[in-house]
N, C-alpha and C. Protein backbone atom coordinates (compact mmCIF):
# COMPACT_ATOMS: atom_id res chain seq x y z
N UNK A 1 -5.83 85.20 -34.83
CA UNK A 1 -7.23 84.91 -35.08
C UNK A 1 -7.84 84.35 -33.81
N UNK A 2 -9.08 85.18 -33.66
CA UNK A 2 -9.49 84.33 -32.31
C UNK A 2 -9.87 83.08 -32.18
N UNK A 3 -10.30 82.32 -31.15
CA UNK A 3 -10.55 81.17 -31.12
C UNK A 3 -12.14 80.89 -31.55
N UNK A 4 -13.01 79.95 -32.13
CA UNK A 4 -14.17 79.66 -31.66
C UNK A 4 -14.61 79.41 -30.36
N UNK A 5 -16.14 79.64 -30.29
CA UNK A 5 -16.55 79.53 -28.94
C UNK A 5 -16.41 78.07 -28.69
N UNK A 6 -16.59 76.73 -29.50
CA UNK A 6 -16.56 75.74 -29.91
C UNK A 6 -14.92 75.10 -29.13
N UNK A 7 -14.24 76.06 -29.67
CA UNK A 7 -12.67 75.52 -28.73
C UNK A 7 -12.63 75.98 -27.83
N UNK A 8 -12.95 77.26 -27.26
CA UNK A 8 -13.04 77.78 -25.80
C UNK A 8 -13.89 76.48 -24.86
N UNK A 9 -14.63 75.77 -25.44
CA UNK A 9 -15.72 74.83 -24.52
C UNK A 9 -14.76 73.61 -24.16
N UNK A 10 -14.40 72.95 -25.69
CA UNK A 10 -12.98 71.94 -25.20
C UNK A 10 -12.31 72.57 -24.45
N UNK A 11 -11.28 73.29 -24.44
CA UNK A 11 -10.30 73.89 -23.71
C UNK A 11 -10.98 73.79 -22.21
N UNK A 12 -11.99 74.23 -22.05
CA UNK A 12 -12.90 73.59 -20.36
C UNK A 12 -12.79 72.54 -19.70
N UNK A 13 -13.25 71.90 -21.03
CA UNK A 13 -13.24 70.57 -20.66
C UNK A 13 -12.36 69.47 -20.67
N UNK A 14 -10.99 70.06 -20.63
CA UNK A 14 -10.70 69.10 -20.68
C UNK A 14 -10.02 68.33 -19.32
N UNK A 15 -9.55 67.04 -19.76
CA UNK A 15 -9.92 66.40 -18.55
C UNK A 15 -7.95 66.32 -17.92
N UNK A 16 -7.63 66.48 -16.89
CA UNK A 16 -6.32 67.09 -16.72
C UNK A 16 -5.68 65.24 -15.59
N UNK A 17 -6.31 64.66 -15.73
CA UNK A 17 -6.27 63.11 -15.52
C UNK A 17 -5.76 62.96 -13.63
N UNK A 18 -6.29 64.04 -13.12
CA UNK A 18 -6.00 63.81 -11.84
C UNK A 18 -6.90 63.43 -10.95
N UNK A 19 -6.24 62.18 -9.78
CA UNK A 19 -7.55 61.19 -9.12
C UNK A 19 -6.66 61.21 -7.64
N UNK A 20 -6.98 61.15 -6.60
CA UNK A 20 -6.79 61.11 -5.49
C UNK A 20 -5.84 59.87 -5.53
N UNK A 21 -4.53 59.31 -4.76
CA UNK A 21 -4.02 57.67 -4.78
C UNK A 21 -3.26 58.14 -3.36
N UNK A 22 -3.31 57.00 -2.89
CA UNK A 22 -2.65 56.62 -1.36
C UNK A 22 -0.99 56.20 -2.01
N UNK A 23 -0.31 56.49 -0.94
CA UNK A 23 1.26 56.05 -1.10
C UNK A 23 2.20 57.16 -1.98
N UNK A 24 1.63 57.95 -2.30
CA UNK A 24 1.99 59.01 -3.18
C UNK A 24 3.40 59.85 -2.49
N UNK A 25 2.77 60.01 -1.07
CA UNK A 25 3.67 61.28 -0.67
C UNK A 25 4.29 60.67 0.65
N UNK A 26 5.48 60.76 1.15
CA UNK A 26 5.42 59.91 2.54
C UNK A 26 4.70 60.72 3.83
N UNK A 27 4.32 59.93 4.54
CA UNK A 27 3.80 60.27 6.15
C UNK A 27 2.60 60.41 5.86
N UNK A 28 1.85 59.24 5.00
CA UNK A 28 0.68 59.53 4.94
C UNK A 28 0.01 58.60 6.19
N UNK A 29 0.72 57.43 5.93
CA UNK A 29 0.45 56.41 7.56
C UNK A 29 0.32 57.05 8.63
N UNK A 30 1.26 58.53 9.11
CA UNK A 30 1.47 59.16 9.97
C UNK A 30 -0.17 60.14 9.87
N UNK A 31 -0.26 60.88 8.83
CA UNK A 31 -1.30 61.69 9.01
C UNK A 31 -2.90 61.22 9.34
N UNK A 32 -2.93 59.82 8.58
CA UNK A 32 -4.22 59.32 9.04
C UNK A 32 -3.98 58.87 10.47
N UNK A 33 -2.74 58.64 10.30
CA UNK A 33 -2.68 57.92 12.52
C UNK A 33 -2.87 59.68 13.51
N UNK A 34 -2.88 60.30 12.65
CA UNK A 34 -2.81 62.02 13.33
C UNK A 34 -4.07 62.38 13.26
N UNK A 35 -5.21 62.06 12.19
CA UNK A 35 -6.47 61.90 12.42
C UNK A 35 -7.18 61.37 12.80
N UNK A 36 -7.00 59.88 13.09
CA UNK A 36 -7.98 59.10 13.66
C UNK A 36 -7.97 59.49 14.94
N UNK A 37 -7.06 60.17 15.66
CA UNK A 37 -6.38 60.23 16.91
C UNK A 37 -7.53 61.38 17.74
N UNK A 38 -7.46 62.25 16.32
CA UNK A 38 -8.43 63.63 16.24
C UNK A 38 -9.53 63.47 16.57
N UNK A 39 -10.13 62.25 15.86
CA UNK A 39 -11.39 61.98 15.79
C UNK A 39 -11.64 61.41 17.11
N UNK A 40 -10.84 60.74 17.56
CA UNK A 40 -10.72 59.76 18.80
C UNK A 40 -10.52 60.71 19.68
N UNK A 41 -10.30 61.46 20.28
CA UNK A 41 -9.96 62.47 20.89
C UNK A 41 -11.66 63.58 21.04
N UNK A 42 -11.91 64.18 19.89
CA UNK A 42 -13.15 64.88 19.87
C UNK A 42 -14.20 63.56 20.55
N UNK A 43 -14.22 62.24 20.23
CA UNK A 43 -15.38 61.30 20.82
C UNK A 43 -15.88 61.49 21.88
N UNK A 44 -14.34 60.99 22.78
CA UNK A 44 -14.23 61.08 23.89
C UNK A 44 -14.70 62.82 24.88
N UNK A 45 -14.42 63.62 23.90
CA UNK A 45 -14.62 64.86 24.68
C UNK A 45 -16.43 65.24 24.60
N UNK A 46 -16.89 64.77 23.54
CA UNK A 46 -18.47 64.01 23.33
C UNK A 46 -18.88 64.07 24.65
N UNK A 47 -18.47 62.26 24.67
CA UNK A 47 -19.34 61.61 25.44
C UNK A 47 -19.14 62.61 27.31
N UNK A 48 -17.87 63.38 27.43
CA UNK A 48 -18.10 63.81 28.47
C UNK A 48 -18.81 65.30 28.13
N UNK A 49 -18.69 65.61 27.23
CA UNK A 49 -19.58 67.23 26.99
C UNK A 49 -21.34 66.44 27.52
N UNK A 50 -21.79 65.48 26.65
CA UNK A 50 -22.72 64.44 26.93
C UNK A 50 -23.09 64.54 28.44
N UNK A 51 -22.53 63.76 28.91
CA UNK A 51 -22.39 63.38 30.58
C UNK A 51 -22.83 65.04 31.44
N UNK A 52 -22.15 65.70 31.30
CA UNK A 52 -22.05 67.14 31.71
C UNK A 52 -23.85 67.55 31.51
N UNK A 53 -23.52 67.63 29.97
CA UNK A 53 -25.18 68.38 29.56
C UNK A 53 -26.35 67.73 30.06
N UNK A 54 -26.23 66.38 30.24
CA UNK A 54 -27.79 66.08 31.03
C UNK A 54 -27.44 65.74 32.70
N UNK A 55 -26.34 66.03 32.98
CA UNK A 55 -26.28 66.09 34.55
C UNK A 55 -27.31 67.40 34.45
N UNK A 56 -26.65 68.75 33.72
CA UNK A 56 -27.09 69.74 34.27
C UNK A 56 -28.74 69.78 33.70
N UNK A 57 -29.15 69.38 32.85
CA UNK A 57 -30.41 68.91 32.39
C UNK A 57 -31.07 68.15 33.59
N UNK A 58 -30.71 67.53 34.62
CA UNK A 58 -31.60 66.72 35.57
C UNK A 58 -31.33 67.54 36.71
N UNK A 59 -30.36 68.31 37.15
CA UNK A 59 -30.08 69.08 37.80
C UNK A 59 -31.17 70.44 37.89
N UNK A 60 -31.05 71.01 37.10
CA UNK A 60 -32.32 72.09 36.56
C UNK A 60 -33.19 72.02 36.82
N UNK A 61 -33.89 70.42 36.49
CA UNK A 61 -35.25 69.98 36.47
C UNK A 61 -35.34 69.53 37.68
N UNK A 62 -34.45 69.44 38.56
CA UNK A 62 -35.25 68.82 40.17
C UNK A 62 -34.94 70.10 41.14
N UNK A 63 -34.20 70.93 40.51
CA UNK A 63 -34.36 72.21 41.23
C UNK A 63 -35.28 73.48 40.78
N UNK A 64 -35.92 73.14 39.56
CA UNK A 64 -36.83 74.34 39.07
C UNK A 64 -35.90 75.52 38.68
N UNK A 65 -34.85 75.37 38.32
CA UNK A 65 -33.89 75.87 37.15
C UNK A 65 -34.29 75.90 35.67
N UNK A 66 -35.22 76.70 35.40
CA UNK A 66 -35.60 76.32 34.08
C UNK A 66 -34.51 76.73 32.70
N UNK A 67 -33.72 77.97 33.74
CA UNK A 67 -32.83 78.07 32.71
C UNK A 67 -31.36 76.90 32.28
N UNK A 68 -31.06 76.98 33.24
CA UNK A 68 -30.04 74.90 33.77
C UNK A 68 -30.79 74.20 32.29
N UNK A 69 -32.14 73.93 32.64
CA UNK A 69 -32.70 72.61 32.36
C UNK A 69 -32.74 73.21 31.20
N UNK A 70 -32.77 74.41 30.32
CA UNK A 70 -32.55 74.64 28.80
C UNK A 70 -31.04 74.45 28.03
N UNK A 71 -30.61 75.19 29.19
CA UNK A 71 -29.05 75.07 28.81
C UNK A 71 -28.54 73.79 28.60
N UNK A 72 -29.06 72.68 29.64
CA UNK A 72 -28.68 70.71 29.60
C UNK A 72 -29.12 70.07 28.33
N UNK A 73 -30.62 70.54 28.23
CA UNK A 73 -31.26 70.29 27.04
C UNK A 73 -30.52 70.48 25.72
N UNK A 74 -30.01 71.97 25.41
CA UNK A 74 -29.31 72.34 24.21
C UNK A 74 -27.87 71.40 24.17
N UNK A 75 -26.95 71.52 25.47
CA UNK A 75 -26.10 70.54 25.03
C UNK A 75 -26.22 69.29 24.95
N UNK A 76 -26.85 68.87 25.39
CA UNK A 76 -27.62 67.15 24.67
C UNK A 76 -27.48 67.42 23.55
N UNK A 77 -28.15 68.38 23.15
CA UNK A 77 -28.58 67.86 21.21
C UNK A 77 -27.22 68.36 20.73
N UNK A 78 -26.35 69.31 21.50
CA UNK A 78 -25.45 69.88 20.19
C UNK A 78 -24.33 68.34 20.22
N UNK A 79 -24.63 67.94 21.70
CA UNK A 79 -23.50 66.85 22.01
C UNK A 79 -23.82 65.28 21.20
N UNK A 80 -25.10 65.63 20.85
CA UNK A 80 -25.42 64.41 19.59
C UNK A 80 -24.91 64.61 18.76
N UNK A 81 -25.56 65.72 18.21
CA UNK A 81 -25.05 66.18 16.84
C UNK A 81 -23.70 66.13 16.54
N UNK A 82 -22.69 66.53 17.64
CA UNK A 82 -21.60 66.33 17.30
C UNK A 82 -20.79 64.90 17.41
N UNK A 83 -21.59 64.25 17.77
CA UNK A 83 -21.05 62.60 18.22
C UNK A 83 -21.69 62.51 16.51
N UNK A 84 -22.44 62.21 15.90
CA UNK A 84 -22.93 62.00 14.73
C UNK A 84 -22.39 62.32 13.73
N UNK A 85 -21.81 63.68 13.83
CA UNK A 85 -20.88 64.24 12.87
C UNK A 85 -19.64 63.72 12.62
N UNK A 86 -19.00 63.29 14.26
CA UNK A 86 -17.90 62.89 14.10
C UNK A 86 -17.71 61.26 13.49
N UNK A 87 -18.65 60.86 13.88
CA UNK A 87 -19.03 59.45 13.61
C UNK A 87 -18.85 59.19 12.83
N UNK A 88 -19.82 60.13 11.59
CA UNK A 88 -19.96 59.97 10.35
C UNK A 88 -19.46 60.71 8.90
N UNK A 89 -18.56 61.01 9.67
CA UNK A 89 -17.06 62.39 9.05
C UNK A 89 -16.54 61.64 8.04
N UNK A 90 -16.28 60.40 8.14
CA UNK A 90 -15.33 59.38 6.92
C UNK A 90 -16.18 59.04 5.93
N UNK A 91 -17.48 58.83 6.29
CA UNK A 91 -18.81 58.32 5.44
C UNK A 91 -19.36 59.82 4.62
N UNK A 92 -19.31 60.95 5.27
CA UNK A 92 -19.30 61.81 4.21
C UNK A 92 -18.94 62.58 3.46
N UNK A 93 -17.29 62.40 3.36
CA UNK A 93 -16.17 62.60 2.71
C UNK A 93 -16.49 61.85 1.73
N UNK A 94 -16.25 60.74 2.17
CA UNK A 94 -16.33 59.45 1.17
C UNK A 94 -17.61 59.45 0.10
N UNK A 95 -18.82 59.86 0.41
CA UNK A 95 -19.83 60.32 -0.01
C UNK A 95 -19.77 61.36 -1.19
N UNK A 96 -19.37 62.33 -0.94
CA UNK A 96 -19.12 63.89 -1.48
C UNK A 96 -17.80 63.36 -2.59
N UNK A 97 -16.92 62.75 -2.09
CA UNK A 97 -16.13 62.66 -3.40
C UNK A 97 -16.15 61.81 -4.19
N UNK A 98 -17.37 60.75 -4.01
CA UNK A 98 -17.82 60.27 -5.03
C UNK A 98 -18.44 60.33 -5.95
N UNK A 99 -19.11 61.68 -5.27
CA UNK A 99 -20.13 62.44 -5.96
C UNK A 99 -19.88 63.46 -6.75
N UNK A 100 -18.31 63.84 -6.67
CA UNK A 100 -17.73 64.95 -7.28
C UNK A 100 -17.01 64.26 -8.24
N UNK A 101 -16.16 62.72 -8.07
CA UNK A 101 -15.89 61.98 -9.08
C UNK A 101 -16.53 62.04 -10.07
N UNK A 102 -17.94 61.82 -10.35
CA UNK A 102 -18.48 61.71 -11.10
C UNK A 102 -19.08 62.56 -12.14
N UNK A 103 -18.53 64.13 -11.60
CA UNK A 103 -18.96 64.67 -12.30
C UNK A 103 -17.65 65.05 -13.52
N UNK A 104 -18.93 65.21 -14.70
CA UNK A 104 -18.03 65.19 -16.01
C UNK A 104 -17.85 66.64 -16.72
């Protein structure tokens, strides 16, 4: 006999009691020390992508390089953007799965 649509909806829903927990598996100490490292690592390559893009950004502009001075320009912003991203990589993880926690 088939099921109701009524039990097909429970059967969805139901809730399978699994939550994220630290200490679970070993080398987890290891993997966040393998990411922060990551993160620490991309910063640093930032701030010199950074350094680079508005050398060639002032470079451009005192030689009438307009193409230089677009190219310096763009990596400025991508070199923000990515300092920002990286910055704020833990804050929007942390964000998003709280936000997915919650859903019922």
């Amino acid at each position: 006999m088939p099921l109701p649509l009524a039990d097909h909806v429970l059967q969805l829903a139901f809730d399978p009691g699994i939550s994220p927990k630290g200490g679970g598996l070993p080398g987890l100490a290891v993997l966040k020390n393998v990411v922060n490292s990551i993160n620490m690592f991309g910063i640093i390559a930032v701030v010199g992508a950074l350094a680079v893009s508005l050398g060639v950004w002032a470079w451009g502009h005192h030689t009438g390089g307009h193409q230089a001075e677009a190219n310096g320009k763009k990596g400025a912003v991508v070199a923000a953007g990515a300092a920002l991203g990286l910055g704020a990589a833990n804050g929007i993880v942390s964000f998003f799965s709280a936000l997915g926690s919650q859903v019922q």
